[in-house]
C-alpha atoms as a PDB file:
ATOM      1  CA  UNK A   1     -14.075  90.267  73.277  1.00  0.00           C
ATOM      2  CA  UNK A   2     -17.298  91.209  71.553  1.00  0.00           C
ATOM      3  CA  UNK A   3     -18.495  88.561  69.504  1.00  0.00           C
ATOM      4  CA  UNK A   4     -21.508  87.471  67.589  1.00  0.00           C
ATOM      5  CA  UNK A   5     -22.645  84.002  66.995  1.00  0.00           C
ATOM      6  CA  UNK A   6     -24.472  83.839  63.741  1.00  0.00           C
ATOM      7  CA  UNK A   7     -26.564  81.309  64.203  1.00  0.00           C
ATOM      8  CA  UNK A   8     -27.988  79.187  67.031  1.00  0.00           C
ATOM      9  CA  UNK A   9     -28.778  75.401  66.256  1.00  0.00           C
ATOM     10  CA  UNK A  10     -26.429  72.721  67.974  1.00  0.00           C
ATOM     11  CA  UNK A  11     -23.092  73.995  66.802  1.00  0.00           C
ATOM     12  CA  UNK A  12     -23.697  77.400  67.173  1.00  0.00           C
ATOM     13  CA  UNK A  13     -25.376  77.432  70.339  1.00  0.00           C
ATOM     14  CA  UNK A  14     -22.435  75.030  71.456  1.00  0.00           C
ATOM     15  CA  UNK A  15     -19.961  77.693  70.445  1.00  0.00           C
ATOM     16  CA  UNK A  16     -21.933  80.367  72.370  1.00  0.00           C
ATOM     17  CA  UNK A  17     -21.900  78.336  75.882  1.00  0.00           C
ATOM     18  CA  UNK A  18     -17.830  77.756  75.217  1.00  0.00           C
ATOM     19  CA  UNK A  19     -17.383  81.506  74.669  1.00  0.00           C
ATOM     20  CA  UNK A  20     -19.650  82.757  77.706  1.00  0.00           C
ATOM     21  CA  UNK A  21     -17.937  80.609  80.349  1.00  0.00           C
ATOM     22  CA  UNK A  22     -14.810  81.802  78.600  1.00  0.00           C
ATOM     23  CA  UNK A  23     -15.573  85.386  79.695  1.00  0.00           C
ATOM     24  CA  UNK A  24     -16.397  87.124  76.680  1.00  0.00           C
ATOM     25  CA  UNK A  25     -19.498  89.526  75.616  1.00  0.00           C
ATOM     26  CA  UNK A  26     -21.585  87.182  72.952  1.00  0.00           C
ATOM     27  CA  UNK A  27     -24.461  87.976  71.303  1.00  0.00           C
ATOM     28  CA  UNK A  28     -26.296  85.022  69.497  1.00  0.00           C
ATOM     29  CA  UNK A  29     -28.334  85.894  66.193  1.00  0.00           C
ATOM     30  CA  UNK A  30     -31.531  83.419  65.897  1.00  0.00           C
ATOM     31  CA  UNK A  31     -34.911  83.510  64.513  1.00  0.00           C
ATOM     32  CA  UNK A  32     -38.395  82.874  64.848  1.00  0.00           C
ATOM     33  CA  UNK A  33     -38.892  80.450  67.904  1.00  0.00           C
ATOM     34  CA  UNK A  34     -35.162  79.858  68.796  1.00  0.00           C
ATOM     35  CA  UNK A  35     -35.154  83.422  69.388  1.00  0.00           C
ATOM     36  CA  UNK A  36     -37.997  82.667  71.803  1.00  0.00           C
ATOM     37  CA  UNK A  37     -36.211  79.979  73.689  1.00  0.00           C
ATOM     38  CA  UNK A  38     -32.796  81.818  74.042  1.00  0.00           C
ATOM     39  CA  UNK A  39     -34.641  84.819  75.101  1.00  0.00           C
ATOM     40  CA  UNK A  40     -36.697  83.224  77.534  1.00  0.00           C
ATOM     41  CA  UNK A  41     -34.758  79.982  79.225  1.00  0.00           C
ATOM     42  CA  UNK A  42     -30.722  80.963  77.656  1.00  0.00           C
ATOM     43  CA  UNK A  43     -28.737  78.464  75.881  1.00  0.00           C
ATOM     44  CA  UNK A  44     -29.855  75.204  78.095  1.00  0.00           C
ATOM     45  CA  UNK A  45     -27.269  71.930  77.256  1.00  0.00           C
ATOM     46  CA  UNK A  46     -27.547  68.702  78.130  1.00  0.00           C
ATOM     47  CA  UNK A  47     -23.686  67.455  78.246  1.00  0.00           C
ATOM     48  CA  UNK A  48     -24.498  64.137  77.131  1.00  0.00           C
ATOM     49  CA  UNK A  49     -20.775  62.500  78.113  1.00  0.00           C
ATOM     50  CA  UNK A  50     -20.668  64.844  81.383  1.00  0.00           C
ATOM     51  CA  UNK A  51     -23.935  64.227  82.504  1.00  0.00           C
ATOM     52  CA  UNK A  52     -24.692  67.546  83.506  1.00  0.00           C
ATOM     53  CA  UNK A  53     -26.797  70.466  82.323  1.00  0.00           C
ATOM     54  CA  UNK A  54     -25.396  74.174  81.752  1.00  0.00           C
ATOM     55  CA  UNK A  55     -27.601  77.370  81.812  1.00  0.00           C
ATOM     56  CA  UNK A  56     -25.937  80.211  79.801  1.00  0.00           C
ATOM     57  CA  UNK A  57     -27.802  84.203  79.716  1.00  0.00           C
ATOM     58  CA  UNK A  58     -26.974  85.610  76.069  1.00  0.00           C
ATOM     59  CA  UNK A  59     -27.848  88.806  74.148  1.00  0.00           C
ATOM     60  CA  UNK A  60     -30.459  87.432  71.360  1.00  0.00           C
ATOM     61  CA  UNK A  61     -30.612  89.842  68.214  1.00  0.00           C
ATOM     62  CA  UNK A  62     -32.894  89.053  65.372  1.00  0.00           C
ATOM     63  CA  UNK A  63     -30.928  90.347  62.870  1.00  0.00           C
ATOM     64  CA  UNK A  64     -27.318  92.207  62.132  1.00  0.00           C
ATOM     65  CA  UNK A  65     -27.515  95.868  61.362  1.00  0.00           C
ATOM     66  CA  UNK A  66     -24.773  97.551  59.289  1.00  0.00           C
ATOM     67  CA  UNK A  67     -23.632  99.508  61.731  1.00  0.00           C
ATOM     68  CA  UNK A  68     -23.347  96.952  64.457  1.00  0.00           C
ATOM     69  CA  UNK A  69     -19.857  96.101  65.181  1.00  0.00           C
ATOM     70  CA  UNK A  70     -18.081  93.083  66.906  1.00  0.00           C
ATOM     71  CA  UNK A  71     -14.484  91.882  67.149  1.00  0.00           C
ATOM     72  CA  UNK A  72     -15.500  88.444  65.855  1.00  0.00           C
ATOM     73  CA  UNK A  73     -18.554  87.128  63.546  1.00  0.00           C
ATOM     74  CA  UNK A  74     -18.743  83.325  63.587  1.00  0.00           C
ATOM     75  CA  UNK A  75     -21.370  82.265  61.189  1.00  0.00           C
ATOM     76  CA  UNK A  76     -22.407  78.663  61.862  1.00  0.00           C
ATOM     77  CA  UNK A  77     -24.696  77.297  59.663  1.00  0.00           C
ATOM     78  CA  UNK A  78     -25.302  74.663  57.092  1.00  0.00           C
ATOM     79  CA  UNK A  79     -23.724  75.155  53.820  1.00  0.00           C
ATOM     80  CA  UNK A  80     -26.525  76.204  51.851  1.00  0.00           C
ATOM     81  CA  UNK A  81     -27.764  78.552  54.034  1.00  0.00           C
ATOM     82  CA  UNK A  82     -24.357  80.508  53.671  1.00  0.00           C
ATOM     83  CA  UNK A  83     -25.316  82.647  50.188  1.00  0.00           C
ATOM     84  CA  UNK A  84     -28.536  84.134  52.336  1.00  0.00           C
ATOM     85  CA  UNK A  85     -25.990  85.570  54.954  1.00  0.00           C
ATOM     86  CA  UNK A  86     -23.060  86.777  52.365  1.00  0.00           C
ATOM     87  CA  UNK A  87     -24.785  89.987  51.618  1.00  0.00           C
ATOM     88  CA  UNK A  88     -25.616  90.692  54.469  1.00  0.00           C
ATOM     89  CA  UNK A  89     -22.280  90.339  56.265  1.00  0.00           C
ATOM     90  CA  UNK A  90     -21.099  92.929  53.414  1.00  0.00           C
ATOM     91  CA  UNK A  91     -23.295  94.954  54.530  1.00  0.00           C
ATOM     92  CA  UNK A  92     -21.918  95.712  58.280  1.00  0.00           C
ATOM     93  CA  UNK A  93     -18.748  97.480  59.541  1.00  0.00           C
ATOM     94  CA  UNK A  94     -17.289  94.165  61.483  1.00  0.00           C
ATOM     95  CA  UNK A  95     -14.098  92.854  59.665  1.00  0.00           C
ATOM     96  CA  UNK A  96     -13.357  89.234  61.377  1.00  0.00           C
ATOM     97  CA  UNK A  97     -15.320  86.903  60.516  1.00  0.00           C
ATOM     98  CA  UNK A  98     -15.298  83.202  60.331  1.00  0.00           C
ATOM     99  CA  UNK A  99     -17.601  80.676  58.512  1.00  0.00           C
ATOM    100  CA  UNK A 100     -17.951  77.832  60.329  1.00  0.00           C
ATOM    101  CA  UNK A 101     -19.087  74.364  58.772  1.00  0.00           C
ATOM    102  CA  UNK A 102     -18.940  72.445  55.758  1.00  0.00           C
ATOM    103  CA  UNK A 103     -17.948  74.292  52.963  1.00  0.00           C
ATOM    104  CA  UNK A 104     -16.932  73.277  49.461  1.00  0.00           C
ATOM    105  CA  UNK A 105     -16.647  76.818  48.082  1.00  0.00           C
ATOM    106  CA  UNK A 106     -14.602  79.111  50.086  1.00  0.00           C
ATOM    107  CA  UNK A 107     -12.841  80.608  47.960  1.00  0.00           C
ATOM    108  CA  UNK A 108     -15.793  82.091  45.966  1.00  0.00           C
ATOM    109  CA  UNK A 109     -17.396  83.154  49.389  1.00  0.00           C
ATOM    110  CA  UNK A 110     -14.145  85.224  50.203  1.00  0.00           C
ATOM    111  CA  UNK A 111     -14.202  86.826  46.901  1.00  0.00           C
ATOM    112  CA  UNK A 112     -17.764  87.671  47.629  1.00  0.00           C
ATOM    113  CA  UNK A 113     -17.015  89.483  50.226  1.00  0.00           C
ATOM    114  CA  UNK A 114     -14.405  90.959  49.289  1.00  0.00           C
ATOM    115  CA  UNK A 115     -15.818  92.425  46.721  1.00  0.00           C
ATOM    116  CA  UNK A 116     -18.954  93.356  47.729  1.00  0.00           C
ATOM    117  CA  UNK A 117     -18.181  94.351  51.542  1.00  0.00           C
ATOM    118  CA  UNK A 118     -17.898  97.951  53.115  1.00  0.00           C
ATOM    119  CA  UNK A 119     -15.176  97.592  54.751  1.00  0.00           C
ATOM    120  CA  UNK A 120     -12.033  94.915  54.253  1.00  0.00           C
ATOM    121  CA  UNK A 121     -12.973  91.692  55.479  1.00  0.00           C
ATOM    122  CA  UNK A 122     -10.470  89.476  57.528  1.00  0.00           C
ATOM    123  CA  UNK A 123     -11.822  86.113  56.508  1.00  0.00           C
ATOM    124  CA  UNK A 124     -11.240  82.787  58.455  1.00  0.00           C
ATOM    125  CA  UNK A 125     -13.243  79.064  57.821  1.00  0.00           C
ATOM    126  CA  UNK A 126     -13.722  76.229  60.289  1.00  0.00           C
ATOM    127  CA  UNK A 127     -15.241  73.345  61.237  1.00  0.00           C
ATOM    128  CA  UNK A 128     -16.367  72.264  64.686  1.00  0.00           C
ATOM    129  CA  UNK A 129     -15.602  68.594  65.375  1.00  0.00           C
ATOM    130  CA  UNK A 130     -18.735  67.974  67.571  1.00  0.00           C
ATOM    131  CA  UNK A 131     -22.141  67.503  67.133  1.00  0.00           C
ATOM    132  CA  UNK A 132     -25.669  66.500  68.915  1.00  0.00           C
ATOM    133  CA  UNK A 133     -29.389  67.271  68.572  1.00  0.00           C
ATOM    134  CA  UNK A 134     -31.661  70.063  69.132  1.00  0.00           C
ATOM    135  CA  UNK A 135     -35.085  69.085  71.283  1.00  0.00           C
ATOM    136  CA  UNK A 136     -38.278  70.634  70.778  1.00  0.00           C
ATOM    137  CA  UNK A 137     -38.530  72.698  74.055  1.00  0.00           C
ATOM    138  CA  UNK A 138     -34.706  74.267  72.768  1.00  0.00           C
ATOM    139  CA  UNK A 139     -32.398  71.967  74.787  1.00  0.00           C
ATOM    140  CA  UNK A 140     -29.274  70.929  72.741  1.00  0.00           C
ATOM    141  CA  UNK A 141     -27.821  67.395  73.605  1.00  0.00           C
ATOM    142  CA  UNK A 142     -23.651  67.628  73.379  1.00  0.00           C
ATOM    143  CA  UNK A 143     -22.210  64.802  72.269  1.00  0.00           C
ATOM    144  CA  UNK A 144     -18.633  65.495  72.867  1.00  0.00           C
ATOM    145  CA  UNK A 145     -16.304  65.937  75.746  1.00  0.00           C
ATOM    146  CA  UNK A 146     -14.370  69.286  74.685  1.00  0.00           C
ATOM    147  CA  UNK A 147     -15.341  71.770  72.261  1.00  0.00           C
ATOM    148  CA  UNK A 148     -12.747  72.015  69.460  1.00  0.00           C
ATOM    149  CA  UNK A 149     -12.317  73.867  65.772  1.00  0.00           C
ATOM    150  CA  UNK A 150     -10.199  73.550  63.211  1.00  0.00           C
ATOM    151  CA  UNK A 151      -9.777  76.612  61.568  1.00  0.00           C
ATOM    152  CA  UNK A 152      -7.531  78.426  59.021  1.00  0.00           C
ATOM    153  CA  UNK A 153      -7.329  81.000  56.305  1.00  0.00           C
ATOM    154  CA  UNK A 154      -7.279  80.717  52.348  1.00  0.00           C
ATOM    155  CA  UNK A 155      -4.369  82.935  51.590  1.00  0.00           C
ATOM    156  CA  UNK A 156      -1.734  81.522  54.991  1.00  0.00           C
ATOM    157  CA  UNK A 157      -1.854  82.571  58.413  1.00  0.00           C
ATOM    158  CA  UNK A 158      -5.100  84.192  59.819  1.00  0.00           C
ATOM    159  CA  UNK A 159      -4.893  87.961  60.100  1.00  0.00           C
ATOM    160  CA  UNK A 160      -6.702  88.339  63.465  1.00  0.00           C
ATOM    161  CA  UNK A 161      -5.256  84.941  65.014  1.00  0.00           C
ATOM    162  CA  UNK A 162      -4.177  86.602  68.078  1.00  0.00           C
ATOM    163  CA  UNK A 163      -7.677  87.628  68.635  1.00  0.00           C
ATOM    164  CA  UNK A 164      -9.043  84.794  68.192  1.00  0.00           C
ATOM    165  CA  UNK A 165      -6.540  82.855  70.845  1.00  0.00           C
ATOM    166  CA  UNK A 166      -7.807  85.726  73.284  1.00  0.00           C
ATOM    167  CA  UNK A 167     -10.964  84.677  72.705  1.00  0.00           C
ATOM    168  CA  UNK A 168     -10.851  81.364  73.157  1.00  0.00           C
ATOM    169  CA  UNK A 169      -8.106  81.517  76.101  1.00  0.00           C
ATOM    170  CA  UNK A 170      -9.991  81.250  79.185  1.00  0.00           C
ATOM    171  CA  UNK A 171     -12.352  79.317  76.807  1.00  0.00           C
ATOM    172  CA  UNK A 172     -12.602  75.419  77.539  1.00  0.00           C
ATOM    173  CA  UNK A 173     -12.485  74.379  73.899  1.00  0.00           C
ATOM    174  CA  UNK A 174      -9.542  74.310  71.790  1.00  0.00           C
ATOM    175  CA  UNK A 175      -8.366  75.531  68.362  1.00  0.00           C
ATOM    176  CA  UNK A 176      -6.431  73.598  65.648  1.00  0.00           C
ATOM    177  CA  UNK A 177      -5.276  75.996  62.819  1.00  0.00           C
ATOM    178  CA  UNK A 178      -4.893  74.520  59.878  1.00  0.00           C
ATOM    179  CA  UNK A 179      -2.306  75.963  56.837  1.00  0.00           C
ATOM    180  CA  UNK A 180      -4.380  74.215  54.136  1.00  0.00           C
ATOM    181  CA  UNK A 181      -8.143  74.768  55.355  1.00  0.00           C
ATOM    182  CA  UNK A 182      -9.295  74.521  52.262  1.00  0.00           C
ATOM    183  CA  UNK A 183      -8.191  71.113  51.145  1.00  0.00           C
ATOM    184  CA  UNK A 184      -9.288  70.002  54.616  1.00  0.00           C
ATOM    185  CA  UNK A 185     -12.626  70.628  53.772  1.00  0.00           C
ATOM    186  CA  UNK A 186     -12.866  69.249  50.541  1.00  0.00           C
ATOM    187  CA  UNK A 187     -11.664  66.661  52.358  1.00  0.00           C
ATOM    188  CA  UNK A 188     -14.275  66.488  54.891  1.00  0.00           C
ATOM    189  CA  UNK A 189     -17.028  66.713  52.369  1.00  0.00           C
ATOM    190  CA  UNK A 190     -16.286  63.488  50.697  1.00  0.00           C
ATOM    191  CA  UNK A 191     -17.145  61.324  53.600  1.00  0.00           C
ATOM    192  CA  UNK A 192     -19.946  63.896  55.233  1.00  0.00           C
ATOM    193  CA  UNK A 193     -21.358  63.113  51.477  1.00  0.00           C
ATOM    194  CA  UNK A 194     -21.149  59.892  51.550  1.00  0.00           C
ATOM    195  CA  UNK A 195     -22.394  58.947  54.780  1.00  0.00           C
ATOM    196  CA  UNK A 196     -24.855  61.328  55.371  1.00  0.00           C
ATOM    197  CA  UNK A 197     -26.796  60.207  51.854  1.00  0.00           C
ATOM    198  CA  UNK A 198     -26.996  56.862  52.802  1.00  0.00           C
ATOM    199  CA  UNK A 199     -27.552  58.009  56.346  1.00  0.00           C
ATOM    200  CA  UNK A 200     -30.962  59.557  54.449  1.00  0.00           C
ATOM    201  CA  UNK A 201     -31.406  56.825  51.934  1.00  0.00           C
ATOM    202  CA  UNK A 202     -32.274  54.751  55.163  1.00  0.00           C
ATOM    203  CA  UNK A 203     -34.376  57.470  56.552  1.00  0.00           C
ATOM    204  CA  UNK A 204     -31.781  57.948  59.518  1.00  0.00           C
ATOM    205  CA  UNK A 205     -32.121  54.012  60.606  1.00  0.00           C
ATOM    206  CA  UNK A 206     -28.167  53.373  61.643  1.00  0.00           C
ATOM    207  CA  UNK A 207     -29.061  50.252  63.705  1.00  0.00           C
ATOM    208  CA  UNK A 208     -30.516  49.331  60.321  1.00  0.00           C
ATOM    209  CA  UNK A 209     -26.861  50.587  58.485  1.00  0.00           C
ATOM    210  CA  UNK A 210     -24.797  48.800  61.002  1.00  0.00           C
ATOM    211  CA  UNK A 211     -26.213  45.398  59.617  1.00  0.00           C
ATOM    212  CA  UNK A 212     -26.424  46.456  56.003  1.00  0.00           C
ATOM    213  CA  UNK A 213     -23.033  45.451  55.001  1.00  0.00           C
ATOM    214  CA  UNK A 214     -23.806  46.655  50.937  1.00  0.00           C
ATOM    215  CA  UNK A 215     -24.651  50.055  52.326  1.00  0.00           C
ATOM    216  CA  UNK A 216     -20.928  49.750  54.516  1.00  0.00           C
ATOM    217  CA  UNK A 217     -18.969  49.190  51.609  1.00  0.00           C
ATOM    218  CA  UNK A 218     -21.156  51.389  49.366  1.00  0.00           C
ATOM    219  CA  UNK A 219     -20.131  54.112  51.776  1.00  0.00           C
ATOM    220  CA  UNK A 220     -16.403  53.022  51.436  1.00  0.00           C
ATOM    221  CA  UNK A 221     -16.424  53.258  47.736  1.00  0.00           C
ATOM    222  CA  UNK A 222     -17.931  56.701  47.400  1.00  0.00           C
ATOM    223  CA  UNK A 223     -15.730  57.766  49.648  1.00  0.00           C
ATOM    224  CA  UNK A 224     -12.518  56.245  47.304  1.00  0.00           C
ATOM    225  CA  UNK A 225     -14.132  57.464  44.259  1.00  0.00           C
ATOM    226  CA  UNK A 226     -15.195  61.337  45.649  1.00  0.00           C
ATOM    227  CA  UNK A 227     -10.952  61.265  46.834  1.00  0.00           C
ATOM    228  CA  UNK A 228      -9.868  60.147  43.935  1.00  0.00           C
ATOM    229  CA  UNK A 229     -11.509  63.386  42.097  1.00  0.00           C
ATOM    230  CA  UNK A 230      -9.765  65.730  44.817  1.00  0.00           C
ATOM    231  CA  UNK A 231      -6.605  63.841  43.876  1.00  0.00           C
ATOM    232  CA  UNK A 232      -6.497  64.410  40.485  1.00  0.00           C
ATOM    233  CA  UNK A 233      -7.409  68.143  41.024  1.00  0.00           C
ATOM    234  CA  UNK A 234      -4.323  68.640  43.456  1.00  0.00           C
ATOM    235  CA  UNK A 235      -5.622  68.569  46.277  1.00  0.00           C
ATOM    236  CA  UNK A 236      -3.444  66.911  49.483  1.00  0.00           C
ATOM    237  CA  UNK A 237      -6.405  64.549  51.675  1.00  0.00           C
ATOM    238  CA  UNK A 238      -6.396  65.696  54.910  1.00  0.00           C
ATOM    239  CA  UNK A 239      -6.100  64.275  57.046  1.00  0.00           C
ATOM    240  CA  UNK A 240      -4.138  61.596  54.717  1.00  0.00           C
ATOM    241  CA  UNK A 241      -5.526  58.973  57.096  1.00  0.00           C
ATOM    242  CA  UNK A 242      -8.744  58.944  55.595  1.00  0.00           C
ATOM    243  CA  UNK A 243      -8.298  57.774  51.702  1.00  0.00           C
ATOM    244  CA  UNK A 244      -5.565  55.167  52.881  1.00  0.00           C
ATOM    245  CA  UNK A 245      -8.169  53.558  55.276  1.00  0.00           C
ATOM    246  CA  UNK A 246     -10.790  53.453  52.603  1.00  0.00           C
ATOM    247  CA  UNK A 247      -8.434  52.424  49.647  1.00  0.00           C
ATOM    248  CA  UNK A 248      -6.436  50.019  51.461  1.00  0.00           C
ATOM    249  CA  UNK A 249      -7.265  48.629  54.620  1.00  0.00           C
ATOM    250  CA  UNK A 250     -11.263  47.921  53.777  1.00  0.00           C
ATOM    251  CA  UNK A 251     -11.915  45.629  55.996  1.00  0.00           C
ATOM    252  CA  UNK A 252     -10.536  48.039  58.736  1.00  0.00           C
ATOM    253  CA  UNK A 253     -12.928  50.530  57.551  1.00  0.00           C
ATOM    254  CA  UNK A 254     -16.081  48.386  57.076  1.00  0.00           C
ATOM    255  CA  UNK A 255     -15.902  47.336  60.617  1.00  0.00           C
ATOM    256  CA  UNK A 256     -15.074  51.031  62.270  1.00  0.00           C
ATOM    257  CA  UNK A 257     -18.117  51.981  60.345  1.00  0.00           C
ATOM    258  CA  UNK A 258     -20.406  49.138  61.917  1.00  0.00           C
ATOM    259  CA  UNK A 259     -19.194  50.079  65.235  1.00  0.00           C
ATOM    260  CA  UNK A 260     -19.742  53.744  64.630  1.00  0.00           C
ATOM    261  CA  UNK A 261     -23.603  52.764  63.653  1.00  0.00           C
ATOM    262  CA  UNK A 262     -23.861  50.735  66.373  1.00  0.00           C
ATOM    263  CA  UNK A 263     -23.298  53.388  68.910  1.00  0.00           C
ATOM    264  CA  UNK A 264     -26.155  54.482  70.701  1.00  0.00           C
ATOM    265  CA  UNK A 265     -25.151  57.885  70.474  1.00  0.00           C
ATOM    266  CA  UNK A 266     -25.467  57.774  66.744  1.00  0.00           C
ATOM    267  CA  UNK A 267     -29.263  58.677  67.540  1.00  0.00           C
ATOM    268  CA  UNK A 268     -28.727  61.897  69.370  1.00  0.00           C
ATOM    269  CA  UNK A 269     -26.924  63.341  66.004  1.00  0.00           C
ATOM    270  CA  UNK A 270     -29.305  65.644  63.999  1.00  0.00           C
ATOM    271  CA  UNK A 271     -29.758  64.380  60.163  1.00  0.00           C
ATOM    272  CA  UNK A 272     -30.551  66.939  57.287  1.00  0.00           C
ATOM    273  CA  UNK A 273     -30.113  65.993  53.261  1.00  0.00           C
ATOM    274  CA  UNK A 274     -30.450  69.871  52.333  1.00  0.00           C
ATOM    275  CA  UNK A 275     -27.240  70.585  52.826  1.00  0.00           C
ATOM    276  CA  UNK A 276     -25.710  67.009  51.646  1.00  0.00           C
ATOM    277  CA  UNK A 277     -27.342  68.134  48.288  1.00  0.00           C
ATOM    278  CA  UNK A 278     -25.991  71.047  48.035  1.00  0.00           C
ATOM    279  CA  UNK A 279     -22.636  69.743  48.262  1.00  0.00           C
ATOM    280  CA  UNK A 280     -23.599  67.131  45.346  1.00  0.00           C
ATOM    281  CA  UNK A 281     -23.577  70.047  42.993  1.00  0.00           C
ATOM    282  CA  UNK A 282     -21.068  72.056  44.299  1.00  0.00           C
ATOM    283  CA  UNK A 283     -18.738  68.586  43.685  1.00  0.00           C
ATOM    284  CA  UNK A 284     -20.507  67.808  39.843  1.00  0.00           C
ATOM    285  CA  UNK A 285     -18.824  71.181  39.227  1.00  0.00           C
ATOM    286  CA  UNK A 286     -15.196  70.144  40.327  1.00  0.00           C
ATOM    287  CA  UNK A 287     -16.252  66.828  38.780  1.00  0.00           C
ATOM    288  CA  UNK A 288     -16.408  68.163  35.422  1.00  0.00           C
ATOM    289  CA  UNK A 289     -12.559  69.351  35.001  1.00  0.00           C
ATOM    290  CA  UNK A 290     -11.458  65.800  35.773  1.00  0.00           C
ATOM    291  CA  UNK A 291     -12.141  62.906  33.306  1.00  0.00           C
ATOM    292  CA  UNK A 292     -12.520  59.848  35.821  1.00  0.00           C
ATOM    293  CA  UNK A 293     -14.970  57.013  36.073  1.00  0.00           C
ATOM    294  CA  UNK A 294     -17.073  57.211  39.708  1.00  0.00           C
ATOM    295  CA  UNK A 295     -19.770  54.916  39.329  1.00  0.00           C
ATOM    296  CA  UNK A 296     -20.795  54.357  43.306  1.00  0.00           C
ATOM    297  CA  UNK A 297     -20.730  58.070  43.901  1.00  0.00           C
ATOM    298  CA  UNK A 298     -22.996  58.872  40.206  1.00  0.00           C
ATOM    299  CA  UNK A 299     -25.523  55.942  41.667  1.00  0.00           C
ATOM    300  CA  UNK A 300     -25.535  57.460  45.236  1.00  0.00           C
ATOM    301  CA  UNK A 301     -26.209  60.633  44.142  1.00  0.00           C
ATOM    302  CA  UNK A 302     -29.086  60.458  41.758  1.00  0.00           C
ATOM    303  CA  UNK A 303     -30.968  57.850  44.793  1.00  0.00           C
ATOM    304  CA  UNK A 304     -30.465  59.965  47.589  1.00  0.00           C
ATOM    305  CA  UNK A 305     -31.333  63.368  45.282  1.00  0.00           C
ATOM    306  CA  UNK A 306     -34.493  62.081  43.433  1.00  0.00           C
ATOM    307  CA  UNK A 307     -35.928  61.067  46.839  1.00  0.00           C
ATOM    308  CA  UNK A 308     -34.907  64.678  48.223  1.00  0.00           C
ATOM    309  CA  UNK A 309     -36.602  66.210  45.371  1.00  0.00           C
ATOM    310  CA  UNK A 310     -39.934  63.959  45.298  1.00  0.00           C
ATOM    311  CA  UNK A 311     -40.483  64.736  48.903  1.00  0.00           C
ATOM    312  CA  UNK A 312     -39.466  68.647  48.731  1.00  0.00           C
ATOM    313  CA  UNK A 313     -42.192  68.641  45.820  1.00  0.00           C
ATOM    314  CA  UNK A 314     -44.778  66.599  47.950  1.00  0.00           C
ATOM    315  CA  UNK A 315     -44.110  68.755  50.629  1.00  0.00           C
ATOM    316  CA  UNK A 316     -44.863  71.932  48.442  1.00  0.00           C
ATOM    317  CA  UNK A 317     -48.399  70.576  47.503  1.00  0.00           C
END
């Protein structure tokens, strides 16, 4: 299959390795000096768990013409970097694509492109359950064993699944479709909030976290309070897991959370708050047609989002 990778940090460039060695013809889209790297060395990996470095030779494009065409887009970027890619995946002939990260608005994206777009898009979104670090000379560190997605569409089953499971078939990684993608990653987003600003508020510090018990629970109360506002709106947690750890067994959850900090791993993940506040605002809107109390996710909010401001300003000085 012909596909294009939109997008080459640790994700992306992860999903570009699993579909090389899986024998398809993949093109990855980067800029500026990852374009560089991949053009010069490939897509170099460190396989953290493995222990073991892969080499992979990709087509590198700058940017996607309209009149490029490819059996399957994958766009894997942060959330708030998707609105800067919308028009221009309108703009060209492909019709598969998938958006693949966090994403609290995918409905409005589909309708987007839907309306906007050339040709009829077949949309899909996912999420890649992996994760790692990018080094300075280009080389991504993997910290999982398997690459894996769960993926699904907005309106039932995907229309171009069976291309996507040739894809992916000689492909060591492995798909989990999902009926109610959405939902999942509303889901998802309440703890990737929650964590991830405190993550921040500590300026990335988790041997620091895994002894701050206030910060633990702080993180276990968000999380309660931002599932409580998908609750009332309808939406099913998923997986269901998650809000009857936090809600009722919170002991459980404190001390899986001071293990996770503890792991030494923990430092090879990347940390940005760019995208974490985008997803604040995006979930003040949903906020807004409920009428419930959420005092630990207000407070987290406004700490971790004034210091994000005062530093973007400083750094615009």
């Amino acid at each position: 299959m012909k596909v294009l990778v939109y997008g080459a940090g640790v994700l992306g460039s992860y999903l570009a390795h699993a579909l090389v060695r899986g024998g398809n013809d993949v093109s990855v889209l980067a800029r500026g000096k990852r374009y560089k790297q991949l053009k010069e060395d490939g897509i170099v990996i460190r396989h953290h768990f493995q222990r073991k470095n892969t080499v992979d030779a990709v087509n590198v494009i700058d940017q996607l013409q309209p009149q490029d065409h490819y059996d399957l887009i994958f766009v894997v970027m942060k959330y708030n970097q998707f609105p800067s890619v919308l028009p221009i995946l309108a703009e060209n002939i492909s019709d598969n694509i998938v958006l693949v990260g966090n994403n609290a608005d995918a409905a409005s994206m589909q309708t987007f492109l839907n309306e906007n777009s050339k040709v009829k898009k077949n949309m899909a979104f996912g999420f890649q359950l992996s994760g790692g670090m990018r080094e300075d000379s280009g080389r991504i560190i993997a910290i999982h064993g398997r690459g894996q997605m769960v993926i699904g569409g907005l309106d039932g089953d995907i229309p171009f699944k069976s291309a996507l499971e040739q894809t992916f078939k000689n492909a060591k990684y492995k798909l989990s479709f999902n009926e109610n993608i959405d939902a999942w990653l509303k889901s998802h987003m309440v703890p990737i909030a929650a964590m991830n600003a405190i993550h921040y508020m500590n300026n990335f510090d988790f041997h620091k976290i895994a002894k701050d018990k206030n910060a633990l629970m702080q993180m276990i109360s968000v999380m309660d309070e931002g599932f409580m506002i998908l609750e009332e709106l309808g939406y099913r947690i998923d997986p269901a897991f998650q809000v009857k750890t936090v809600r009722n067994h919170r002991i459980f959850a404190y001390h899986g959370l001071k293990i996770f900090h503890k792991l030494p791993v923990t430092k090879l993940i990347e940390g940005s708050f760019s995208e974490i506040n985008a997803l604040f605002e995006k979930f003040d809107e949903l906020k807004k047609a409920v009428n419930i109390s959420t005092p630990n996710w207000d407070a987290l909010k406004k700490q971790s989002t004034d210091k994000y401001r005062n530093e973007v300003i400083r750094d615009s000085r």
